[in-house]
C-alpha atoms as a PDB file:
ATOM      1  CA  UNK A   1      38.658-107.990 146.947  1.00  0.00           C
ATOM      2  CA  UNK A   2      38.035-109.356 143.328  1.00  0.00           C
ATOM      3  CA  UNK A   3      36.605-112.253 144.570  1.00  0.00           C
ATOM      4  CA  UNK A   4      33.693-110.766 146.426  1.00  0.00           C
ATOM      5  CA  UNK A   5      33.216-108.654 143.426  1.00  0.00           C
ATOM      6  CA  UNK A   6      33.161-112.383 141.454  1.00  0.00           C
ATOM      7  CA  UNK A   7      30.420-113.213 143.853  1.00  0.00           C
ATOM      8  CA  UNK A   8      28.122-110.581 143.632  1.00  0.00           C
ATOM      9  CA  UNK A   9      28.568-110.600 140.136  1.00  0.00           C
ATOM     10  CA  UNK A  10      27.762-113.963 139.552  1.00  0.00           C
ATOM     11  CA  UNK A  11      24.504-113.655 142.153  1.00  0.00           C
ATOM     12  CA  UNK A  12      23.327-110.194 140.011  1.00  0.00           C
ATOM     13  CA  UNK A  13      23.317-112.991 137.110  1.00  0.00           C
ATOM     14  CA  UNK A  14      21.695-115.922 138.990  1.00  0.00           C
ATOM     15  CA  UNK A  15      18.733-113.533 139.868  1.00  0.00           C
ATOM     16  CA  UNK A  16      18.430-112.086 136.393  1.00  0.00           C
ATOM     17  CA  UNK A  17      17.483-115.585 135.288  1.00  0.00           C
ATOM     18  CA  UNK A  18      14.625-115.844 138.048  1.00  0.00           C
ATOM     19  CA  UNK A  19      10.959-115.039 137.151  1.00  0.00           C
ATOM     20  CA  UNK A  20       9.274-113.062 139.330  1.00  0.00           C
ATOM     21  CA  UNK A  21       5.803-113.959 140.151  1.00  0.00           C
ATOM     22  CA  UNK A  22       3.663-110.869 140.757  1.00  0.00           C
ATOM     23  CA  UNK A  23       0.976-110.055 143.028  1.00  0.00           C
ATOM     24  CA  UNK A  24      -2.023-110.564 140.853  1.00  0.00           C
ATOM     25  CA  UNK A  25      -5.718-109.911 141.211  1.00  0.00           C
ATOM     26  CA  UNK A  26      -6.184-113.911 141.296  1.00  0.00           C
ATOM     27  CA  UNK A  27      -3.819-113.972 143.777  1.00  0.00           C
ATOM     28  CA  UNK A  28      -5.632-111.829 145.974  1.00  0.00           C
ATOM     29  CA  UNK A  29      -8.709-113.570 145.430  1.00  0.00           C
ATOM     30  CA  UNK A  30      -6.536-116.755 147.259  1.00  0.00           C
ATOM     31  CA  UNK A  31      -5.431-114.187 149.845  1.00  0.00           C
ATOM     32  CA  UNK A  32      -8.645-113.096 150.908  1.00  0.00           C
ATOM     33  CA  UNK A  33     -10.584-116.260 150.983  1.00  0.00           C
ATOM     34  CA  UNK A  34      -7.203-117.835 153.046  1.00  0.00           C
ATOM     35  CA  UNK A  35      -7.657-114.793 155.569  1.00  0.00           C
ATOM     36  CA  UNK A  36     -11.086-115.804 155.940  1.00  0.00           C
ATOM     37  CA  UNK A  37      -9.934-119.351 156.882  1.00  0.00           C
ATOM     38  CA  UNK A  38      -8.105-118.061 159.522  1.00  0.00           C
ATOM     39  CA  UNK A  39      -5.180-121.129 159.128  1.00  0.00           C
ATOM     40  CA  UNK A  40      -2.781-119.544 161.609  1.00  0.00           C
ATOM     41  CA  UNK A  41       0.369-118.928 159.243  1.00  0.00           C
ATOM     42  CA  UNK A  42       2.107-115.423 159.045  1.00  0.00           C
ATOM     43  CA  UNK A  43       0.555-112.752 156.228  1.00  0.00           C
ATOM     44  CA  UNK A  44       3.915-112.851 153.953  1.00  0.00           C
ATOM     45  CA  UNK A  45       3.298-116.544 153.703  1.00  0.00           C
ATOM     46  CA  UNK A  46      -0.027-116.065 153.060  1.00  0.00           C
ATOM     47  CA  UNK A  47       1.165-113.895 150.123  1.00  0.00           C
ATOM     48  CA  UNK A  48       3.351-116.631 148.991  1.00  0.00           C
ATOM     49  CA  UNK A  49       0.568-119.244 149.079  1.00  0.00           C
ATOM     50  CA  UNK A  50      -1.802-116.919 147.099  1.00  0.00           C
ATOM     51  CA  UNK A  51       0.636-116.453 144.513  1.00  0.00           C
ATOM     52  CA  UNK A  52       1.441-120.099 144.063  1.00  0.00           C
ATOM     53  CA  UNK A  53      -2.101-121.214 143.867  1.00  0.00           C
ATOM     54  CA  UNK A  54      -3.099-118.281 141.554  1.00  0.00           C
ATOM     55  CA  UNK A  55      -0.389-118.956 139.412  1.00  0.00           C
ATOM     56  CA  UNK A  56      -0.777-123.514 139.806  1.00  0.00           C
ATOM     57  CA  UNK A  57       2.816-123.488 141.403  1.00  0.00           C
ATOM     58  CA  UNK A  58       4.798-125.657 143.858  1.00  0.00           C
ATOM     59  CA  UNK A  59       6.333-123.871 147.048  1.00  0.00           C
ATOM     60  CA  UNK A  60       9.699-125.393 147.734  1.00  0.00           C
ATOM     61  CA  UNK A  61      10.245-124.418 151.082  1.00  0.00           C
ATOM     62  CA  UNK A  62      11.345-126.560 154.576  1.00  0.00           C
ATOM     63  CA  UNK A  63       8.688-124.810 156.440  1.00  0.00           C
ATOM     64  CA  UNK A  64       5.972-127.397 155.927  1.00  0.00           C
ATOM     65  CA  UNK A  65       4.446-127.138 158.917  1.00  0.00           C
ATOM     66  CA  UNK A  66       2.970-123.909 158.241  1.00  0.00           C
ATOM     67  CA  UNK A  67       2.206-123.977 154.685  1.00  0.00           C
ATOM     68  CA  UNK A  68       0.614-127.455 154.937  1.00  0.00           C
ATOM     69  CA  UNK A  69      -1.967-125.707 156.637  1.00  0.00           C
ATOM     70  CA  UNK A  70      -3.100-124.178 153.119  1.00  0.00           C
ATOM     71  CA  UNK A  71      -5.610-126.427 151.308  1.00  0.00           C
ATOM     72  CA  UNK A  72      -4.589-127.404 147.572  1.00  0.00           C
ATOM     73  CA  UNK A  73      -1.349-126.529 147.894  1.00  0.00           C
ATOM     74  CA  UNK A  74       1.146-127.925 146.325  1.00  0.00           C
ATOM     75  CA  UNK A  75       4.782-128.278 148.206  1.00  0.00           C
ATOM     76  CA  UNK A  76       8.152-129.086 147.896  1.00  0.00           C
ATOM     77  CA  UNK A  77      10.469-129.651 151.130  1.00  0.00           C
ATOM     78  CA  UNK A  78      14.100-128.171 149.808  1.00  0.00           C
ATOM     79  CA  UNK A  79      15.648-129.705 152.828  1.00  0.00           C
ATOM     80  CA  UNK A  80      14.351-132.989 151.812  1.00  0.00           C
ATOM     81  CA  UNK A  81      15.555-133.113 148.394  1.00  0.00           C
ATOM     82  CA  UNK A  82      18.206-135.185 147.508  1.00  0.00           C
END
């Protein structure tokens, strides 16, 4: 049992070392005008896409397809990284 214990120990730490982007007003601003565009991608990556342009982020993701669809976006394929 000590070792799942270990585990979520060591993934309490790993996330304690992420930033959190938040949901800013700037972001929303993104949101809005994307919604407008109507570019066929689900709301929650909508979100994500606001946030990263608000905040002049990279989305490392391997869904491409749909958040290529975003103008000025900048993205990262995980799956494609070596």
């Amino acid at each position: 049992m000590s070792g799942v214990y270990e585990q979520l120990a060591d993934t309490v730490e790993f996330y304690g070392q992420v930033k959190v982007l938040r949901f800013t007003p700037g972001a929303g601003s993104h949101f809005d005008r994307l919604g407008e565009m109507r570019l066929h991608i689900g709301t929650m990556d909508l979100r994500i896409a606001s946030i990263a342009l608000a905040y002049g982020g990279v989305v490392v993701t391997r869904n491409i397809r749909d958040f290529q669809r975003v103008p000025e976006l900048a993205l990262e394929d995980w799956a494609q990284s070596g």
